[in-house]
Protein backbone atom coordinates (compact mmCIF):
# COMPACT_ATOMS: atom_id res chain seq x y z
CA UNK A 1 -76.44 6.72 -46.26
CA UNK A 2 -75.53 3.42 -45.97
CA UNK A 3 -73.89 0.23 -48.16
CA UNK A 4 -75.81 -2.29 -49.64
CA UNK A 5 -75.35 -5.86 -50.15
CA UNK A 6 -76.39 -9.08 -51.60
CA UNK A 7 -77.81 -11.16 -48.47
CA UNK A 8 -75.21 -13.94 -49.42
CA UNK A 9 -72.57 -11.42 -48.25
CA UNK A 10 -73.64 -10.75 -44.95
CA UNK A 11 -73.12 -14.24 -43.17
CA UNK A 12 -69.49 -13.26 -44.46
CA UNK A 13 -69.33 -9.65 -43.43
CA UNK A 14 -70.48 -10.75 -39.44
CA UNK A 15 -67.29 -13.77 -39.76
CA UNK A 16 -64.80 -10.84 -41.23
CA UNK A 17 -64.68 -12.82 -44.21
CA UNK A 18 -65.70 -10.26 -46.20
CA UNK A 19 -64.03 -6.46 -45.24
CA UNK A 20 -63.68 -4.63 -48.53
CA UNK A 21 -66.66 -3.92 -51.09
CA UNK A 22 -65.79 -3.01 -54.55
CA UNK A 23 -68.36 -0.71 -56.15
CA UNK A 24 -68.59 0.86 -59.87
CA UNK A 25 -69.64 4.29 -58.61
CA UNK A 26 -68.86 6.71 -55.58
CA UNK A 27 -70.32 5.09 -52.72
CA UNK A 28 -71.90 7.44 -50.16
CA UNK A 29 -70.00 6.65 -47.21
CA UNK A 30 -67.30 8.31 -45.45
CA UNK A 31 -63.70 6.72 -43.80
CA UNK A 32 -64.90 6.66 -39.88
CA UNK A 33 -68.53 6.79 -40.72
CA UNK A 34 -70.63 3.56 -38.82
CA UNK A 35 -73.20 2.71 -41.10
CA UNK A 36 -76.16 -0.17 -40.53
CA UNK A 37 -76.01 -2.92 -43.07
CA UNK A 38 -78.50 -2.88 -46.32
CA UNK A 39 -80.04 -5.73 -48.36
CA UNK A 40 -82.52 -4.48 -50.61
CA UNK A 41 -84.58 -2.11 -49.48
CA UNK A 42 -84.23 -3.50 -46.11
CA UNK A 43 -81.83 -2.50 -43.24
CA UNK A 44 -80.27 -4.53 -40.96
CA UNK A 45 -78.75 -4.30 -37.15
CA UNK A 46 -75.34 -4.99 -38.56
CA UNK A 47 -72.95 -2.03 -37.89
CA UNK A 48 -69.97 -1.50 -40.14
CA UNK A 49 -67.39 1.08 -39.74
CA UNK A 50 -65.67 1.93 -43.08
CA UNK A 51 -62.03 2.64 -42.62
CA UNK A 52 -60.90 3.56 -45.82
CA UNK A 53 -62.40 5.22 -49.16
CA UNK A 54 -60.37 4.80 -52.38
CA UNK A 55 -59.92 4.45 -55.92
CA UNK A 56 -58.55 1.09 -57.94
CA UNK A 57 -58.41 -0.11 -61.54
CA UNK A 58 -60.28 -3.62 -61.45
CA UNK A 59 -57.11 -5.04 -63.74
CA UNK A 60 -54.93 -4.15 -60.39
CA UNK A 61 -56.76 -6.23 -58.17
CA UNK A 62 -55.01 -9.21 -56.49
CA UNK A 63 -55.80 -12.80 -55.35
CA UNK A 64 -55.07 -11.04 -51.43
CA UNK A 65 -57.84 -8.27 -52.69
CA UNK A 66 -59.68 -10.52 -54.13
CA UNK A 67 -59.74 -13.16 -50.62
CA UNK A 68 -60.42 -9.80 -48.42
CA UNK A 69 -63.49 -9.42 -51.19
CA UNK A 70 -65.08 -12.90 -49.28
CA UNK A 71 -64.11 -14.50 -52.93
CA UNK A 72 -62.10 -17.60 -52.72
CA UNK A 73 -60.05 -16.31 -55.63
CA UNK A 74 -59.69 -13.74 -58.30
CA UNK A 75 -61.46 -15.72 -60.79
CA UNK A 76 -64.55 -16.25 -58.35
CA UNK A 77 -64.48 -12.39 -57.77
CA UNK A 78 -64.73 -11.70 -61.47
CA UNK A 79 -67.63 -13.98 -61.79
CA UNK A 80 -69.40 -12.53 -58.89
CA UNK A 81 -68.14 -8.90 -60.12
CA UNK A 82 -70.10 -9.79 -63.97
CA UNK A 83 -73.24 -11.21 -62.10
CA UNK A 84 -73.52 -7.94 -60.02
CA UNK A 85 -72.45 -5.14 -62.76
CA UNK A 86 -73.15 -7.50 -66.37
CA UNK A 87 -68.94 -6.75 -67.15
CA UNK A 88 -65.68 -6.79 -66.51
CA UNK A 89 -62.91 -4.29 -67.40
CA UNK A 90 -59.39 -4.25 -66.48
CA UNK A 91 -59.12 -0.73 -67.08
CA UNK A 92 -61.95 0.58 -64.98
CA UNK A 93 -61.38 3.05 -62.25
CA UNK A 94 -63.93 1.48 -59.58
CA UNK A 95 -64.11 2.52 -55.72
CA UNK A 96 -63.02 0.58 -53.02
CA UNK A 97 -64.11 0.70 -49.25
CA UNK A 98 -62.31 -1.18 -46.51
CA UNK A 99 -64.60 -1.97 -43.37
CA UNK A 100 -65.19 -3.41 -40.04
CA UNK A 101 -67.91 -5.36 -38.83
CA UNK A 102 -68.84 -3.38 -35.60
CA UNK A 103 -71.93 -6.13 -34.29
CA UNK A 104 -75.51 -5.50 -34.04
CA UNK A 105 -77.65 -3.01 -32.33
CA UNK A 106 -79.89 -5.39 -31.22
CA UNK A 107 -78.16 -5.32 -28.02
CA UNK A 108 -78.24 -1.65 -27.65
């Protein structure tokens, strides 16, 4: 079990710029779980540790969220958001996890 990303989030993710992921269905990850870092079908030496699993109505978000996201505002988040998933809708119940970037296991 493990998250994956777009490869233009990880350079973010490794600065902290990125520590919350947004996802339309139940991600398969646990609060204190380390996971290693997916893009694609590949996996990656980047550890995260998710902190917190939760649910959130995408109309509730905020331009803090949104920042903590690696967006550089709400509206940017909604674009990326519609590029990922093909919509957006205020009302949707979508689930949340807060992470931190742990470092690579290449020097393990």
């Amino acid at each position: 079990m493990t998250l994956s990303f777009k490869k233009r989030y990880i350079g973010q993710i490794i600065r902290g710029e990125k520590t919350v992921t947004r996802r339309a269905s139940r991600p398969m990850v646990k609060a204190g779980g380390v996971y290693r870092l997916r893009v694609g079908f590949s996996y990656l030496p980047e550890l995260i540790r998710v902190r917190r699993v939760y649910t959130q109505r995408l109309g509730d978000m905020t331009a803090e969220d949104a920042l903590r996201e690696g967006a550089a505002s709400l509206e940017e988040f909604r674009r990326d958001w519609m590029d990922i998933y093909g919509f957006w809708d205020g009302d949707r119940r979508v689930w949340v996890v807060e992470f931190e970037y742990l470092g690579s296991d290449r020097k393990l």
